[in-house]
Protein backbone atom coordinates (compact mmCIF):
# COMPACT_ATOMS: atom_id res chain seq x y z
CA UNK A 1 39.57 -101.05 -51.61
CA UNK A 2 36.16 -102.60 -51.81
CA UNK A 3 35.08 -104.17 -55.33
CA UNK A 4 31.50 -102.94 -56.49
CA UNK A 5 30.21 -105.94 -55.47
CA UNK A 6 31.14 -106.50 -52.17
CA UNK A 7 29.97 -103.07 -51.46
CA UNK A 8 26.48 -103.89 -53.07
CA UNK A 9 26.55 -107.08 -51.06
CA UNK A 10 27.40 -104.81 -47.63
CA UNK A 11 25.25 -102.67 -47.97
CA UNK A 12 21.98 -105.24 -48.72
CA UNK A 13 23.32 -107.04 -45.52
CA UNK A 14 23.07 -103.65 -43.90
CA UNK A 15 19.50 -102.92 -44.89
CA UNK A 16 18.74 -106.16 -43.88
CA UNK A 17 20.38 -105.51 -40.46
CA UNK A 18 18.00 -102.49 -39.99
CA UNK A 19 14.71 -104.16 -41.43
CA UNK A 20 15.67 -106.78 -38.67
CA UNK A 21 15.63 -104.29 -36.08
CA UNK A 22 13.06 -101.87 -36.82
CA UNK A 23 10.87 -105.45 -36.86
CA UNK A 24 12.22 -106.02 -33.62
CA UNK A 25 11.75 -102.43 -32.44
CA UNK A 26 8.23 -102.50 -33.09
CA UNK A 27 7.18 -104.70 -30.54
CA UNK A 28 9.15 -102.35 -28.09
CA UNK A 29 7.46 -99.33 -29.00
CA UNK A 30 4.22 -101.32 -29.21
CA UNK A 31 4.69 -103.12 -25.72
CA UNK A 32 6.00 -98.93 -24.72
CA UNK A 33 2.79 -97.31 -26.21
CA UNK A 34 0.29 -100.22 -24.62
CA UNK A 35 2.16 -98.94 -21.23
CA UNK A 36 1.49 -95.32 -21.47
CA UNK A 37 -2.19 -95.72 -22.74
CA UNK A 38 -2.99 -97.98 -19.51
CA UNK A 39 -1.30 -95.39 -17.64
CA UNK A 40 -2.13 -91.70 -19.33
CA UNK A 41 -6.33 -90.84 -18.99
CA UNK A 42 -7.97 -91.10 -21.63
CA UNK A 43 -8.56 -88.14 -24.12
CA UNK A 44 -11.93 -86.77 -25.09
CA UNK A 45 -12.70 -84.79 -28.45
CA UNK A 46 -14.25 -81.40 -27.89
CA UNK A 47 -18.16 -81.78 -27.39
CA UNK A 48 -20.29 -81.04 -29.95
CA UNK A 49 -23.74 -79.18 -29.53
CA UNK A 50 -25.46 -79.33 -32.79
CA UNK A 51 -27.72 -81.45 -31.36
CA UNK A 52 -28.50 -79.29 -27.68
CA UNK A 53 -29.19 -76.38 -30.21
CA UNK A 54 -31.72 -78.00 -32.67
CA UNK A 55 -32.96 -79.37 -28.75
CA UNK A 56 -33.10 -75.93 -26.83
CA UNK A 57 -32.91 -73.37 -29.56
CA UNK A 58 -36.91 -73.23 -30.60
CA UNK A 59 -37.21 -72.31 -26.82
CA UNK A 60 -34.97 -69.21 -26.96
CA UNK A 61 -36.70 -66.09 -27.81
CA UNK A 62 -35.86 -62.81 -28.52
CA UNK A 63 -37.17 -60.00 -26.63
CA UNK A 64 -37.65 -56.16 -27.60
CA UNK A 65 -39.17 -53.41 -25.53
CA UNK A 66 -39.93 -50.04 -26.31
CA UNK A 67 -41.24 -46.70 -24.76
CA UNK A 68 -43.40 -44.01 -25.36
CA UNK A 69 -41.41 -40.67 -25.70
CA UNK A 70 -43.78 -37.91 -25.83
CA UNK A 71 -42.89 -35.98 -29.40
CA UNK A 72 -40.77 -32.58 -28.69
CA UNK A 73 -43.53 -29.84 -29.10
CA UNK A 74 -42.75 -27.45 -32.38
CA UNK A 75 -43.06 -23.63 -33.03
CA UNK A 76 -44.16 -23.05 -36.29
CA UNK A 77 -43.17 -26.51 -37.84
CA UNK A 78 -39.56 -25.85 -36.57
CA UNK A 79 -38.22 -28.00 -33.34
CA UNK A 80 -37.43 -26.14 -29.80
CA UNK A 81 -33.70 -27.76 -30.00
CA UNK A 82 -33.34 -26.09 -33.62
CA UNK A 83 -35.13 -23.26 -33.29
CA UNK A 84 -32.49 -22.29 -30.41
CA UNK A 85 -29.64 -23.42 -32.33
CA UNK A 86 -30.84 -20.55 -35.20
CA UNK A 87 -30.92 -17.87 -32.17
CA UNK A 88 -28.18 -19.03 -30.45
CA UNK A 89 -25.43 -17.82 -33.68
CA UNK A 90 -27.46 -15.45 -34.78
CA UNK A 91 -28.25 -17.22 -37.48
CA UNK A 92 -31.70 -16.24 -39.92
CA UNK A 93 -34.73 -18.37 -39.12
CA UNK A 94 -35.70 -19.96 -42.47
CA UNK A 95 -39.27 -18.94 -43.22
CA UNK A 96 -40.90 -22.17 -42.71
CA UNK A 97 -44.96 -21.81 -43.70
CA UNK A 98 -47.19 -21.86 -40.76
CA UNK A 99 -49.59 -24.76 -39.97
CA UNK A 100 -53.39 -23.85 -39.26
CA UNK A 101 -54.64 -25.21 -36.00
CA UNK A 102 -53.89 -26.43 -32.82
CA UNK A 103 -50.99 -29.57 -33.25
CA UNK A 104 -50.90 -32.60 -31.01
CA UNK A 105 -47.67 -34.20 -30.59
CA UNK A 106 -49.18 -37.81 -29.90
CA UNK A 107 -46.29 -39.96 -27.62
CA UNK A 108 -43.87 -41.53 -30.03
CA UNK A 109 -42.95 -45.23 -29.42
CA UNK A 110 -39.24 -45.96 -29.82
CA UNK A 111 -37.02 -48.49 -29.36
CA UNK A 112 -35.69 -49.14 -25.47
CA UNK A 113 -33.37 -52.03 -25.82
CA UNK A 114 -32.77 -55.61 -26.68
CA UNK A 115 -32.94 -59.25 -24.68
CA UNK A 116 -33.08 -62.94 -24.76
CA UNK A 117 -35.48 -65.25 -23.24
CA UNK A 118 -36.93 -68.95 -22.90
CA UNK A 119 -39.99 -70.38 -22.67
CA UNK A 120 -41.31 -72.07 -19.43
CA UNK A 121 -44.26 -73.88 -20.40
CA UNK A 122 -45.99 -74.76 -23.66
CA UNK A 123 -49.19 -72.18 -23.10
CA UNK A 124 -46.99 -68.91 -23.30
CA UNK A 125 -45.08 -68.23 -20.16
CA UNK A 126 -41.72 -66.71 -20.82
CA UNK A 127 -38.61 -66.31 -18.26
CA UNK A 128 -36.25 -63.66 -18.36
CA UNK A 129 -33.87 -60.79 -16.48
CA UNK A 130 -36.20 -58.08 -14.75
CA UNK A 131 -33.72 -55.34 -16.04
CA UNK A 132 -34.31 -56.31 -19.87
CA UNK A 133 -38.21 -55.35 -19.04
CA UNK A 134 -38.05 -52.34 -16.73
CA UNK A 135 -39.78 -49.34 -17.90
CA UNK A 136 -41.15 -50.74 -20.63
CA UNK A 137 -44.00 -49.60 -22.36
CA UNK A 138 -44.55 -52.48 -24.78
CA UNK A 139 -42.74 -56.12 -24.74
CA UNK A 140 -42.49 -58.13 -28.12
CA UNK A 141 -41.25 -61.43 -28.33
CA UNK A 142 -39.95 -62.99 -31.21
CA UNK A 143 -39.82 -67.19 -31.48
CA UNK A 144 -37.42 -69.00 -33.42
CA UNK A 145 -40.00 -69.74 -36.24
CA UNK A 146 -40.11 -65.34 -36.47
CA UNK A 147 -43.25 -65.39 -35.08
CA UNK A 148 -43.89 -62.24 -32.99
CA UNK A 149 -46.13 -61.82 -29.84
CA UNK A 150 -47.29 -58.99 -27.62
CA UNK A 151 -46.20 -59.81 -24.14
CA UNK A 152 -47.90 -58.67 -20.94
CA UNK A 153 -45.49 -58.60 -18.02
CA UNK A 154 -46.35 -61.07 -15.45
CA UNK A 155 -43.86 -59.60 -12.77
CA UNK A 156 -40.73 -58.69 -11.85
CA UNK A 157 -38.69 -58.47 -8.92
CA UNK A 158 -35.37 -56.61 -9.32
CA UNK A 159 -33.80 -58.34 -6.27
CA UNK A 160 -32.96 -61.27 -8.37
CA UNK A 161 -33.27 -59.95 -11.38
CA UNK A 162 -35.93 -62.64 -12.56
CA UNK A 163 -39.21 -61.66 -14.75
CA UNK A 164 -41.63 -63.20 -16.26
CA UNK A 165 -43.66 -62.53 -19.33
CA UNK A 166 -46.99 -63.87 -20.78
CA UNK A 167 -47.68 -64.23 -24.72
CA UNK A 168 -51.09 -65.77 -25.96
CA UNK A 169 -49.88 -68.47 -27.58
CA UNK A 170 -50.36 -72.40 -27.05
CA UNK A 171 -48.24 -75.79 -27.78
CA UNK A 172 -44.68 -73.69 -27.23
CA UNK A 173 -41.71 -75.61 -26.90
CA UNK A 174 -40.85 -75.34 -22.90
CA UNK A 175 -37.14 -76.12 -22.24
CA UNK A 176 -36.28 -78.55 -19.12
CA UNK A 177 -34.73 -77.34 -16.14
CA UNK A 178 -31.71 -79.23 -14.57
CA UNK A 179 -30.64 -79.43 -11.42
CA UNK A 180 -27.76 -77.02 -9.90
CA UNK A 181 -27.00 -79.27 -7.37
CA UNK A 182 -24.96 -81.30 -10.10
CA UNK A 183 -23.60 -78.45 -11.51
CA UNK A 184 -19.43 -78.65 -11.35
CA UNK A 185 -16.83 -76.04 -12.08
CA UNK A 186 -15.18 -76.96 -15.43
CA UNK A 187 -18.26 -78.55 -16.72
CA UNK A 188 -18.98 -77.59 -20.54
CA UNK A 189 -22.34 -75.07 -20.72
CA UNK A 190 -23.84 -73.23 -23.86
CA UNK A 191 -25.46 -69.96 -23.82
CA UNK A 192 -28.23 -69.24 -26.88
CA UNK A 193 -29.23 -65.49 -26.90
CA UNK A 194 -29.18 -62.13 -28.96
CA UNK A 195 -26.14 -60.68 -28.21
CA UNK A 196 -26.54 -56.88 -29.52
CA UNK A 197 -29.62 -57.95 -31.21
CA UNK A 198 -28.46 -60.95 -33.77
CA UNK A 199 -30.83 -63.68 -32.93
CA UNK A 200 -30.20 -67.00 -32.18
CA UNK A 201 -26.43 -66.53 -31.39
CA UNK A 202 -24.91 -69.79 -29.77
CA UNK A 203 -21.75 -69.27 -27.57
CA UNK A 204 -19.58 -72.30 -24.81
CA UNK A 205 -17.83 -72.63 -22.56
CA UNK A 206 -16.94 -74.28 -19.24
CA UNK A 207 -18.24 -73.29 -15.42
CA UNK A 208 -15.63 -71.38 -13.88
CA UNK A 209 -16.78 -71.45 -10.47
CA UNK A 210 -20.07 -71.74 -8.43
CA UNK A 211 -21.67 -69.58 -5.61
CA UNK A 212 -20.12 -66.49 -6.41
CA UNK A 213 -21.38 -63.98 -3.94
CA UNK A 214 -22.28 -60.78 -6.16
CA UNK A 215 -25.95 -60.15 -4.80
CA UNK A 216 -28.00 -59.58 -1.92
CA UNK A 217 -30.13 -63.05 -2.84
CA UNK A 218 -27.89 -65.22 -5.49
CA UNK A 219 -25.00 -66.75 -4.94
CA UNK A 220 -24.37 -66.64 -9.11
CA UNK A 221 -23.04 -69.16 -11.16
CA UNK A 222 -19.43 -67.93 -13.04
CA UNK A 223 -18.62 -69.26 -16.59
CA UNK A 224 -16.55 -68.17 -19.48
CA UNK A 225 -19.33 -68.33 -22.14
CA UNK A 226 -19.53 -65.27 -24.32
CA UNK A 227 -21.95 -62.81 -22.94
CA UNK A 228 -22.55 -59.71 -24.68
CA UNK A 229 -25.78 -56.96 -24.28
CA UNK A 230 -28.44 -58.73 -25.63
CA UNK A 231 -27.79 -61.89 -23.80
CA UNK A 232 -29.14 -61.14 -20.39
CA UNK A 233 -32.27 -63.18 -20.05
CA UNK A 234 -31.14 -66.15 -22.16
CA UNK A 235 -30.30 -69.77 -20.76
CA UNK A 236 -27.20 -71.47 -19.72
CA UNK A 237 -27.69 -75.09 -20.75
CA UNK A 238 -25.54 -78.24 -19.83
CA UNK A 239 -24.65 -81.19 -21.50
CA UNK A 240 -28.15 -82.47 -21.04
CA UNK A 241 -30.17 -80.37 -22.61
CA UNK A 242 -31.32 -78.40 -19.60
CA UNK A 243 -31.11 -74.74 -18.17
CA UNK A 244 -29.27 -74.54 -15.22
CA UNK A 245 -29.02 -70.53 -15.36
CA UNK A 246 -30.40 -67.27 -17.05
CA UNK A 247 -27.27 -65.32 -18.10
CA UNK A 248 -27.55 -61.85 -16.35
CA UNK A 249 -24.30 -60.10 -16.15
CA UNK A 250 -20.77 -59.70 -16.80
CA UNK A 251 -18.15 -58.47 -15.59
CA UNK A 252 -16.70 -55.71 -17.90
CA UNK A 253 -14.17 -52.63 -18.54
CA UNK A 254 -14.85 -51.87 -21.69
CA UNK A 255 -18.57 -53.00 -21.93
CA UNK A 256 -17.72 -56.05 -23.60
CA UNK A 257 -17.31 -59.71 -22.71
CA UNK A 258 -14.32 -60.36 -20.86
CA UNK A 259 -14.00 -63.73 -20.06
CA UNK A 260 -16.28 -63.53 -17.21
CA UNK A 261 -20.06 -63.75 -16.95
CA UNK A 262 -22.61 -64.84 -14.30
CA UNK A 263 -25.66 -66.77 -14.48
CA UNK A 264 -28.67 -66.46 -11.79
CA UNK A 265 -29.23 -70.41 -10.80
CA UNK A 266 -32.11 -71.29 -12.11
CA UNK A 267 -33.61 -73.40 -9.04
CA UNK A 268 -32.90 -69.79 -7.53
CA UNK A 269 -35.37 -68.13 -10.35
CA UNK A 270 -37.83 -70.85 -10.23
CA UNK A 271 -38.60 -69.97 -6.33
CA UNK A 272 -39.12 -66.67 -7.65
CA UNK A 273 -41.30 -67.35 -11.00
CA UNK A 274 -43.65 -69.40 -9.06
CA UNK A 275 -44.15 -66.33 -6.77
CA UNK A 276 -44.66 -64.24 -9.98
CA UNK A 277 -47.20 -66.34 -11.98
CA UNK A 278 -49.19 -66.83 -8.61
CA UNK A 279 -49.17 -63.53 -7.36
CA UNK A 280 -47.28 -61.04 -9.21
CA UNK A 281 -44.85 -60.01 -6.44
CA UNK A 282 -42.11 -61.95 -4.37
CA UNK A 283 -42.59 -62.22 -0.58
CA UNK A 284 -39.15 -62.58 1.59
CA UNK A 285 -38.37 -62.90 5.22
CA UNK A 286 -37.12 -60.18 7.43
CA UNK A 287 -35.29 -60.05 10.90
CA UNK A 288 -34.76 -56.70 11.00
CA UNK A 289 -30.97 -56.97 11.64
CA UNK A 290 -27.61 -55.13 10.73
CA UNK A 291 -25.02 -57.19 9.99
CA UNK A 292 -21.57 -57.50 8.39
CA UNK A 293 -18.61 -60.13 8.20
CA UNK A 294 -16.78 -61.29 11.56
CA UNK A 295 -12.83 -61.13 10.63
CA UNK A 296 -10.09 -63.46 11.68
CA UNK A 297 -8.67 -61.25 14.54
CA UNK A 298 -12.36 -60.55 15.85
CA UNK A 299 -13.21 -64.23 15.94
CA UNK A 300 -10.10 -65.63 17.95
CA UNK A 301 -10.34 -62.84 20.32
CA UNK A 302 -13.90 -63.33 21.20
CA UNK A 303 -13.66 -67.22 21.44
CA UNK A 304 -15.84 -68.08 18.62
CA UNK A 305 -12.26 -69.67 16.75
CA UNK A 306 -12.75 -69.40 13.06
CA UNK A 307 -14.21 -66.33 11.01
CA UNK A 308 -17.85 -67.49 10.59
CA UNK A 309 -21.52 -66.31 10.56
CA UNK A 310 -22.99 -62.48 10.75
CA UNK A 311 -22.24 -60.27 13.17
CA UNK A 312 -24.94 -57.89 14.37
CA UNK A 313 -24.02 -54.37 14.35
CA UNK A 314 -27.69 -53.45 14.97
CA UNK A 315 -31.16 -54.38 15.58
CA UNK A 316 -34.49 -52.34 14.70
CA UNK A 317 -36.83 -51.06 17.09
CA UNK A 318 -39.66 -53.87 17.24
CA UNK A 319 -38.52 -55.92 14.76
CA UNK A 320 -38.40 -59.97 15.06
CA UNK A 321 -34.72 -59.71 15.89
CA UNK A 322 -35.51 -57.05 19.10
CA UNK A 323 -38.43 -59.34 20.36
CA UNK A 324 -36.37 -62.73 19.73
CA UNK A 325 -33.93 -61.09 22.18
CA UNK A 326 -31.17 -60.94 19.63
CA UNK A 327 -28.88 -57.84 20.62
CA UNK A 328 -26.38 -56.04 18.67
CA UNK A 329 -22.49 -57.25 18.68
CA UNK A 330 -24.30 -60.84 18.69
CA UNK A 331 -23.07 -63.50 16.28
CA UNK A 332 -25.80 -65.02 14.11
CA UNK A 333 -23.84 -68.37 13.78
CA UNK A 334 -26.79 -70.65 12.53
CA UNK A 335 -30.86 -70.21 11.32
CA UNK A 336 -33.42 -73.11 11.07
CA UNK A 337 -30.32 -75.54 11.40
CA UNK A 338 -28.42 -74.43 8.67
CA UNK A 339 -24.79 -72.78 9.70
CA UNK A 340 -24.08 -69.40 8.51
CA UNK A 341 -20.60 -69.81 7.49
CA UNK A 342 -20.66 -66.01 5.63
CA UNK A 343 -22.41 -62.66 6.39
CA UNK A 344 -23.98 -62.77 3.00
CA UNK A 345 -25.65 -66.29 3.66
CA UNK A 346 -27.85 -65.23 6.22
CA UNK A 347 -30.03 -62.51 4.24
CA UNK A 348 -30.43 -65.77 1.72
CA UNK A 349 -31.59 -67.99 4.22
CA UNK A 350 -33.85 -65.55 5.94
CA UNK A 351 -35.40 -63.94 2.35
CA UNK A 352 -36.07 -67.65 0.96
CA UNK A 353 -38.17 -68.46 4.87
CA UNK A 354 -42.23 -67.39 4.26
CA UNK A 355 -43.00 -64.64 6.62
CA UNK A 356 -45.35 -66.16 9.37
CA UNK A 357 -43.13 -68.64 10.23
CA UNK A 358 -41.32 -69.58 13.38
CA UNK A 359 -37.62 -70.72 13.16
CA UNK A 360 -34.95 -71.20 15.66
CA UNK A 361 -31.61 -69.03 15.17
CA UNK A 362 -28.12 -69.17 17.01
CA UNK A 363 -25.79 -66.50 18.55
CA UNK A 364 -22.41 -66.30 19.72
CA UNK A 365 -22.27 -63.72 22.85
CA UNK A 366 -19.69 -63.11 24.93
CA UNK A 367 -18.18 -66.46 24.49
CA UNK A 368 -21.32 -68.40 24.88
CA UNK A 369 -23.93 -69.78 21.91
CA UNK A 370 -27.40 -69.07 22.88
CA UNK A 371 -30.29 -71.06 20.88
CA UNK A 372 -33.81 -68.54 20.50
CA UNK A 373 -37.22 -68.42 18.54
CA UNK A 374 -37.63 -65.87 15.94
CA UNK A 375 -41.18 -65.03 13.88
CA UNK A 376 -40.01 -64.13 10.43
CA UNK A 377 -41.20 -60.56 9.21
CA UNK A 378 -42.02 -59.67 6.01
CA UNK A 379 -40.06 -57.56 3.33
CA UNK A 380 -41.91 -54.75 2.44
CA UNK A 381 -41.23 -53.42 -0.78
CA UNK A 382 -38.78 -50.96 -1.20
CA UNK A 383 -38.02 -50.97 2.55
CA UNK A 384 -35.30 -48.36 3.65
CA UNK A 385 -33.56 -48.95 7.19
CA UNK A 386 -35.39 -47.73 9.73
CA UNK A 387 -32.54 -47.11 12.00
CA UNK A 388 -31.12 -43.59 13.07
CA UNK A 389 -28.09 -43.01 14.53
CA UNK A 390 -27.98 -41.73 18.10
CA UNK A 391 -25.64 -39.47 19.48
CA UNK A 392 -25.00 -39.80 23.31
CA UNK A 393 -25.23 -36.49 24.63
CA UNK A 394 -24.42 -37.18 28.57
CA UNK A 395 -22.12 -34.03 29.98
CA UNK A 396 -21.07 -35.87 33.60
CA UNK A 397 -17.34 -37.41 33.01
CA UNK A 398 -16.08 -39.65 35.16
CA UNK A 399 -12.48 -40.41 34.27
CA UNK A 400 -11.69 -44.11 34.60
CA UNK A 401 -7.73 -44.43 35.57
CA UNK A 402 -7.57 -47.37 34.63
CA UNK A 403 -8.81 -47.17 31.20
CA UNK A 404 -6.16 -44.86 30.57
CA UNK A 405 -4.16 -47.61 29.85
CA UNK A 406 -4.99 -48.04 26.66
CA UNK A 407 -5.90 -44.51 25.69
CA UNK A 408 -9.33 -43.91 27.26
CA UNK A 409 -11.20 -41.86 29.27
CA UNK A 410 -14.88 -43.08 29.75
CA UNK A 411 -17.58 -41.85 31.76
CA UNK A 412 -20.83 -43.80 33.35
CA UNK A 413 -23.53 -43.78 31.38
CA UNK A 414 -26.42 -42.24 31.99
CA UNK A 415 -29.84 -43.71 32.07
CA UNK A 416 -31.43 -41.71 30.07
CA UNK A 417 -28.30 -42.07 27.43
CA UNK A 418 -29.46 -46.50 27.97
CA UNK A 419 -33.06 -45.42 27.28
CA UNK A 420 -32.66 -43.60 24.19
CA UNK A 421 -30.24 -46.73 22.93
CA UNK A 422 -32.30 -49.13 24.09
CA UNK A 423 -29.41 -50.69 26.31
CA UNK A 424 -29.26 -52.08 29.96
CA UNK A 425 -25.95 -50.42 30.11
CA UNK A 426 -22.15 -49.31 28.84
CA UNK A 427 -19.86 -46.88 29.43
CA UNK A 428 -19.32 -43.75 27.29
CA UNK A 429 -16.00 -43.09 25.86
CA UNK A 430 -14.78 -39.40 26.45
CA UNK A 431 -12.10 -39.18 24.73
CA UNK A 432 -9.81 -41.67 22.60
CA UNK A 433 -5.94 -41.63 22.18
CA UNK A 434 -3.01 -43.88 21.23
CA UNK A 435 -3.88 -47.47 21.33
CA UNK A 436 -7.80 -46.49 21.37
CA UNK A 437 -7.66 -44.03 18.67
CA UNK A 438 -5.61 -46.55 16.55
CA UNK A 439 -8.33 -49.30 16.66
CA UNK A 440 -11.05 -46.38 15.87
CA UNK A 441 -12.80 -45.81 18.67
CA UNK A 442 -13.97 -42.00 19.30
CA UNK A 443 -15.76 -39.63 21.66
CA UNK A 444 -19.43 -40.77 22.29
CA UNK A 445 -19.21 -44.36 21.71
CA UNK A 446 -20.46 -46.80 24.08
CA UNK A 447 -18.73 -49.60 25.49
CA UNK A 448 -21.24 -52.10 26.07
CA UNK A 449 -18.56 -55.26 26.26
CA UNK A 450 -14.73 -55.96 26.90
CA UNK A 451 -12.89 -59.01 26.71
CA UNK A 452 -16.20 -60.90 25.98
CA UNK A 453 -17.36 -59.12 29.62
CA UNK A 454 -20.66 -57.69 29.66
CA UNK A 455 -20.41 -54.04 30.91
CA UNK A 456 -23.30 -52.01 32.49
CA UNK A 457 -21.06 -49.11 34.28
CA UNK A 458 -17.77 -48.44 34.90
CA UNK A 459 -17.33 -51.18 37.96
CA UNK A 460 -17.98 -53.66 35.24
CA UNK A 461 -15.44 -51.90 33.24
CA UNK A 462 -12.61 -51.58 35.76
CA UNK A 463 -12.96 -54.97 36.47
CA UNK A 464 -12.76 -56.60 32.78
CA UNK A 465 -10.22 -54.27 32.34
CA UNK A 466 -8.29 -55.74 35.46
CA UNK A 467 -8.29 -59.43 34.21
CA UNK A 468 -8.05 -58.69 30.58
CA UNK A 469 -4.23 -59.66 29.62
CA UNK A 470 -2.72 -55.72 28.36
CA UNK A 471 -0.34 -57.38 26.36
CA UNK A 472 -2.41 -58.83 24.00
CA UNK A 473 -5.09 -57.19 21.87
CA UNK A 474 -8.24 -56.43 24.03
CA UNK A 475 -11.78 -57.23 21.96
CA UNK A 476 -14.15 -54.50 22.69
CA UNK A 477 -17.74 -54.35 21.80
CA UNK A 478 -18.83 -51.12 21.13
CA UNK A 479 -22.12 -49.17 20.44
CA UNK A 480 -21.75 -45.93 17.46
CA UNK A 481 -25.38 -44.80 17.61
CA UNK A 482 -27.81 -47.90 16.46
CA UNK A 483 -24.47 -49.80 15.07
CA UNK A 484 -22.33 -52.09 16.86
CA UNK A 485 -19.28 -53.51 15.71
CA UNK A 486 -15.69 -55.48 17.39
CA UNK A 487 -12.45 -53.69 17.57
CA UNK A 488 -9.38 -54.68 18.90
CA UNK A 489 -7.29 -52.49 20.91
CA UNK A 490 -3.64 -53.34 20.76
CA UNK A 491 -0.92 -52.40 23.23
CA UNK A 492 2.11 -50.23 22.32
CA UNK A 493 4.97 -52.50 21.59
């Protein structure tokens, strides 16, 4: 058994032992902790924008509009809507006293909604969404310092859903406007706005992605910021101080912020601002085309290998497109140099081109690119399509046997049938089963192309139809009125 003191003395030699090798230890775990920092990245705090706010938030506003609502005319001091509730349950009118004279119910101004702004330069011009100002009677903007200005709209073009107001006042903070180009997805931004009218509300986040294609004109920038009603019209700012966006919309079930908003670049809105200030309207380039996406299938069938640029289903009568000798079921592949890798980046490239000018444009046709010279129209506002559908009408059939291999019966087409088209040629289908029905074609349309063929009658058919290889799917360029558009016929299996 051990004494008292030769446990005492054990134990110190014990402690000892572990002093000795904790001291030891420590240069491990300090020579094991120098390793991982050279070899983990380094961490960054969370960024703090105290200092963009006091920077960009005098050159937020706040911005209210209102609207005249002429006053519900009265019978006798009562209200229509009350007056019929009374009559309606059979309820006693109360005896209200009579007013002498004629009353005028003068228009009453009321409130029409709430939205957020920022100011472009220092003598009063003020940015903002074009759907915060519509149908407004009367635009007030408030300024950080609670000053409040009557604001005279400058113009607004709902396309991009840019505005711009005017208030008469001088030496106004302008904010500084950054460059998109730079702009990176999971980059920290900050939003300053009124969210459902509570001034000055500062929310972050990161970009989530960039050139999301939810408009005609934009490709929009996506973030995560908090955007509520009340927002729209306000600035997305980066880490430098500058707007890069105006926050315009979200994406919402419940009417609420979801996680996902979108801001309108704002080298996007300045194109259109400077249009605004200098003339009140935007002017945009027109082609007078059709178009829609060209899918996977379509585009290795047809030779053009990838699925890329516009496809023309149909061209206007007189338009640039019709006298640049662009034809429908044509592939708009580039314009002015520039590739059109998506359907939606040609109406971008050809709205942002002044009209008046002269630009060269691409197509893909039956398995060939073909460079021509197009004169840019212009937009005119509020334009509606100006194409009709046609309906061939022809009565002489012509049964082709050999179409009937895939489930068609077509029938020359005649000139008159061309004319009213505006085609040199084609073949009408008669009748569609099986293999042709499947892939959608029906009575009356027009076969203008097979197998990247041309076809002007039904020689030109039977003989694309003779080389084309049955047992794979057959491309086939049809005409449905003024549209034109790709199927593929596939054989039974």
């Amino acid at each position: 058994m051990m004494s008292r003191i030769e446990w005492k003395q054990g134990l110190q030699s014990c402690v000892l032992a572990v002093v000795v090798v904790l001291a030891g230890g420590t240069g491990l775990l300090a020579g094991a902790s120098a390793a991982h920092a050279q070899s983990a990245p380094a961490l960054r705090g969370l960024p703090d924008f105290t200092e963009l706010v006091e920077q960009v938030g005098p050159s937020v506003v706040n911005i209210r509009t209102m609207e005249k609502v002429a006053a519900r005319p009265s019978i006798d001091g009562m209200d229509e809507d009350m007056l019929e509730f009374f009559k309606r349950f059979g309820l006693p009118v109360p005896n209200i006293p009579r007013q002498q004279g004629p009353r005028r119910q003068q228009p009453e101004e009321q409130p029409r909604g709430v939205g957020s702004g920022f100011i472009l330069s220092s003598d009063g011009y003020v940015m903002t969404n074009a759907h915060v100002v519509e149908g407004a009677d009367e635009v007030v903007v408030t300024l950080t310092d609670k000053r409040e200005f009557k604001a005279k709209i400058v113009g607004a073009d709902k396309r991009t859903d840019v505005a711009v107001v005017k208030i008469d006042a001088t030496g106004l903070p302008a904010v500084r406007v950054g460059d998109v180009s730079r702009l990176k997805a999971g980059e920290w931004v900050m939003a300053i706005g009124s969210p459902f009218g509570l001034e000055n509300t500062v929310t972050a986040g990161i970009v989530s992605a960039k050139q999301r294609d939810t408009g005609d004109y934009l490709p929009f920038i996506q973030t995560d910021v908090a955007i509520n009603p009340g927002n729209s019209g306000g600035p997305l700012i980066n880490m430098r101080g500058e707007v890069v966006g105006i926050n315009s919309q979200i994406y919402s079930r419940s009417g609420g912020f979801m996680g996902i908003s979108f801001a309108i670049p704002i080298d996007e809105a300045m194109r259109v601002s400077e249009q605004l200030r200098t003339s009140g309207r935007v002017t945009r380039g027109r082609i007078g085309v059709q178009i829609e996406s060209v899918s996977k299938e379509v585009a290795e069938s047809i030779g053009l290998g990838k699925s890329q640029g516009a496809l023309v289903r149909g061209v206007e009568p007189g338009s640039p497109a019709e006298k640049a000798g662009i034809e429908a079921g044509d592939i708009i592949t580039r314009y002015d140099g520039k590739t059109v890798e998506k359907v939606a980046d040609l109406p971008r490239l050809v709205g942002n081109t002044k009209p008046g000018t002269k630009t060269s444009i691409t197509v893909f046709r039956r398995g060939a690119t073909r460079d021509l010279t197009i004169t840019i129209a212009e937009v005119e506002p509020d334009e509606k399509a100006v194409a009709k559908a046609a309906e061939g009408n022809g009565k002489g059939k012509s049964p082709s046997v050999a179409a009937q291999q895939l489930g068609l019966v077509v029938a020359e087409l005649t000139p008159a049938q061309a004319k009213e088209l505006k085609i040199k040629g084609g073949v009408r289908v008669v009748s569609a089963e099986d293999a042709a029905a499947r892939a959608g074609l029906r009575a009356d349309d027009v076969i203008v192309a097979l197998a990247n063929l041309e076809i002007r009658n039904l020689k030109d058919f039977e003989a694309a139809l003779a080389k084309a290889d049955k047992s794979k799917p057959v491309n086939v360029l049809l005409r449905r009125g003024e549209w034109a558009q790709y199927v593929l016929i596939r054989p039974a299996r």
